[in-house]
Protein backbone atom coordinates (compact mmCIF):
# COMPACT_ATOMS: atom_id res chain seq x y z
CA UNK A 1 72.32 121.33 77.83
CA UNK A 2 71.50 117.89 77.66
CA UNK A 3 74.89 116.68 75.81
CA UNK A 4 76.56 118.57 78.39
CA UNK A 5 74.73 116.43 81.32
CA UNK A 6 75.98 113.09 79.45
CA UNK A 7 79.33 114.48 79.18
CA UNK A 8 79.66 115.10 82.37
CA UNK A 9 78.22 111.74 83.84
CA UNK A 10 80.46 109.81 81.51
CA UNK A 11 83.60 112.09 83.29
CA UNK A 12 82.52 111.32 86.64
CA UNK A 13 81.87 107.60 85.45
CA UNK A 14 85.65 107.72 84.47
CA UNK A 15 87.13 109.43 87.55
CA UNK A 16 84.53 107.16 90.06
CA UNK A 17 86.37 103.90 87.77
CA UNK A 18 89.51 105.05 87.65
CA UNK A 19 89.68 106.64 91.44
CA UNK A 20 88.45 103.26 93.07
CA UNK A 21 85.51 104.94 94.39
CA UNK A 22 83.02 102.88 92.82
CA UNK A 23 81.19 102.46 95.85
CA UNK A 24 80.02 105.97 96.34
CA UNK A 25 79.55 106.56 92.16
CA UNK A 26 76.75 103.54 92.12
CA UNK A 27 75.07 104.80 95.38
CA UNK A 28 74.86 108.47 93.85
CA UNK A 29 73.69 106.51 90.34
CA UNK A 30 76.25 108.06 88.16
CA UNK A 31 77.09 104.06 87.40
CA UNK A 32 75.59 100.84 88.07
CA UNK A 33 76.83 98.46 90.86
CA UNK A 34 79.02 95.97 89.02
CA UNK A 35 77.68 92.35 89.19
CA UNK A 36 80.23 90.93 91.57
CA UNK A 37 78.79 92.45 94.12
CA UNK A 38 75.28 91.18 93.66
CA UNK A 39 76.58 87.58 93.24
CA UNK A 40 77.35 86.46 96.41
CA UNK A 41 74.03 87.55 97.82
CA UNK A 42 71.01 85.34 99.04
CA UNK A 43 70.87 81.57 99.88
CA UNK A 44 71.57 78.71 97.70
CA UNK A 45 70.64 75.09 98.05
CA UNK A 46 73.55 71.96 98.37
CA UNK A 47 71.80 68.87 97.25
CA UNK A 48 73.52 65.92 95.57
CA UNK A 49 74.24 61.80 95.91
CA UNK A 50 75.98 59.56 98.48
CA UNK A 51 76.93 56.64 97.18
CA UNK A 52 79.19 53.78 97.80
CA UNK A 53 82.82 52.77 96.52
CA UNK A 54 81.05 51.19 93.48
CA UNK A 55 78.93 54.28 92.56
CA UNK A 56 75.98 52.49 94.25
CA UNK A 57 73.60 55.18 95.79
CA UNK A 58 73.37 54.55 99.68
CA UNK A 59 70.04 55.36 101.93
CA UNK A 60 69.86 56.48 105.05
CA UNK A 61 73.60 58.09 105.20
CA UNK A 62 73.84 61.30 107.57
CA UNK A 63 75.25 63.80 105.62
CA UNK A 64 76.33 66.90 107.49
CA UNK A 65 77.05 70.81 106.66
CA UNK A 66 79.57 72.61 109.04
CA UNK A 67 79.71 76.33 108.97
CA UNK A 68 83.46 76.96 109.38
CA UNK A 69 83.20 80.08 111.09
CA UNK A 70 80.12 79.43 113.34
CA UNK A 71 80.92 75.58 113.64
CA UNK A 72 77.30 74.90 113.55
CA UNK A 73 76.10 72.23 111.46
CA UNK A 74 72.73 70.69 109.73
CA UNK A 75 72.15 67.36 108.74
CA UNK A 76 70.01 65.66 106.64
CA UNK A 77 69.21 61.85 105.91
CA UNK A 78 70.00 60.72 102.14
CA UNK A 79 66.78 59.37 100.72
CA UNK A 80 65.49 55.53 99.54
CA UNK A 81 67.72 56.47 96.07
CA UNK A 82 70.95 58.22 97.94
CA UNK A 83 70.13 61.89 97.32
CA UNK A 84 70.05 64.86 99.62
CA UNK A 85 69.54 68.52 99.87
CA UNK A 86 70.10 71.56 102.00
CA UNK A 87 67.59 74.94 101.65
CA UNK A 88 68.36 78.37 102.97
CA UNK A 89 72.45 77.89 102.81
CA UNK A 90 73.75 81.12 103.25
CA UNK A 91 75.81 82.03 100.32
CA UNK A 92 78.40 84.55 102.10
CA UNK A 93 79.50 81.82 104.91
CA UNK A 94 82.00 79.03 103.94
CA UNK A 95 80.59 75.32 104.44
CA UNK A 96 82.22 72.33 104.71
CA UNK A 97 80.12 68.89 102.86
CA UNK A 98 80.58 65.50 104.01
CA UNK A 99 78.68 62.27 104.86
CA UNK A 100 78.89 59.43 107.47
CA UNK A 101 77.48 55.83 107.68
CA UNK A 102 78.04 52.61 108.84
CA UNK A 103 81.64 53.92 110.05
CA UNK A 104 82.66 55.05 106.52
CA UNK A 105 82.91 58.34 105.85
CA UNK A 106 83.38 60.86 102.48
CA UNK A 107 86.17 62.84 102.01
CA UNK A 108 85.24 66.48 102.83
CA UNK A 109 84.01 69.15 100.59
CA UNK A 110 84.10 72.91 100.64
CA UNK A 111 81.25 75.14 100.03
CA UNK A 112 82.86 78.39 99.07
CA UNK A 113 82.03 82.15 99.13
CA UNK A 114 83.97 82.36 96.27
CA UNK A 115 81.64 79.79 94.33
CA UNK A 116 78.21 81.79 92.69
CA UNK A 117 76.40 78.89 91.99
CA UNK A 118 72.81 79.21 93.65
CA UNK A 119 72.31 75.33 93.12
CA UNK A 120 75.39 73.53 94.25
CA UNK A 121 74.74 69.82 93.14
CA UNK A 122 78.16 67.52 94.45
CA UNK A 123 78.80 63.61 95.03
CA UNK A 124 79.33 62.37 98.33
CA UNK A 125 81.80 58.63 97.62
CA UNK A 126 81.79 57.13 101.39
CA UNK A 127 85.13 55.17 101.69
């Protein structure tokens, strides 16, 4: 009886893969949610440098993160030594990185969905 209960889990394992209804197969536990979809879940932090054109780390830069699709934005102050860092980002929004000072400004950097990384650690070069 048991063999037969294995057999028939691993058919309806095959038929959940191979139909495309994976959804529905891990919510009824027949198989286990792949790890894509657990990735993207939760907050990350973006921390990193600002420095100058000669790699010189620069205090008291704004640096800013834009939500693209809410267009709200945080800043932050880079420390004494050039470094900053954002808590709480939100890991299934889209962000765009860049920082301002003195009227020179970094090129701008994307914070993406599509990147898993819970600590997102970048360089900010002001121009």
């Amino acid at each position: 009886m048991k063999g037969n209960r294995a057999r028939i889990a691993g058919w309806v394992s095959f038929f959940a893969l191979a139909g495309g209804i994976i959804p529905g197969a891990y919510l009824l536990g027949v198989v286990s949610a792949p790890a894509a979809y657990a990735q993207n879940l939760g907050q990350r932090t973006v921390s990193g440098l600002v420095v100058d054109s000669n790699s010189t780390p620069v205090s008291g830069a704004t640096v800013f993160l834009r939500n693209t699709k809410t267009k709200s934005i945080r800043s932050y102050t880079s420390s004494s030594d050039g470094h900053f860092r954002f808590a709480q980002v939100n890991m299934t929004d889209d962000y765009d990185l860049w920082a301002e000072k003195d009227g020179r400004k970094s090129q701008t950097k994307t914070v993406s969905t599509w990147d898993a990384r819970k600590d997102f650690e970048t360089e900010l070069k002001l121009k």
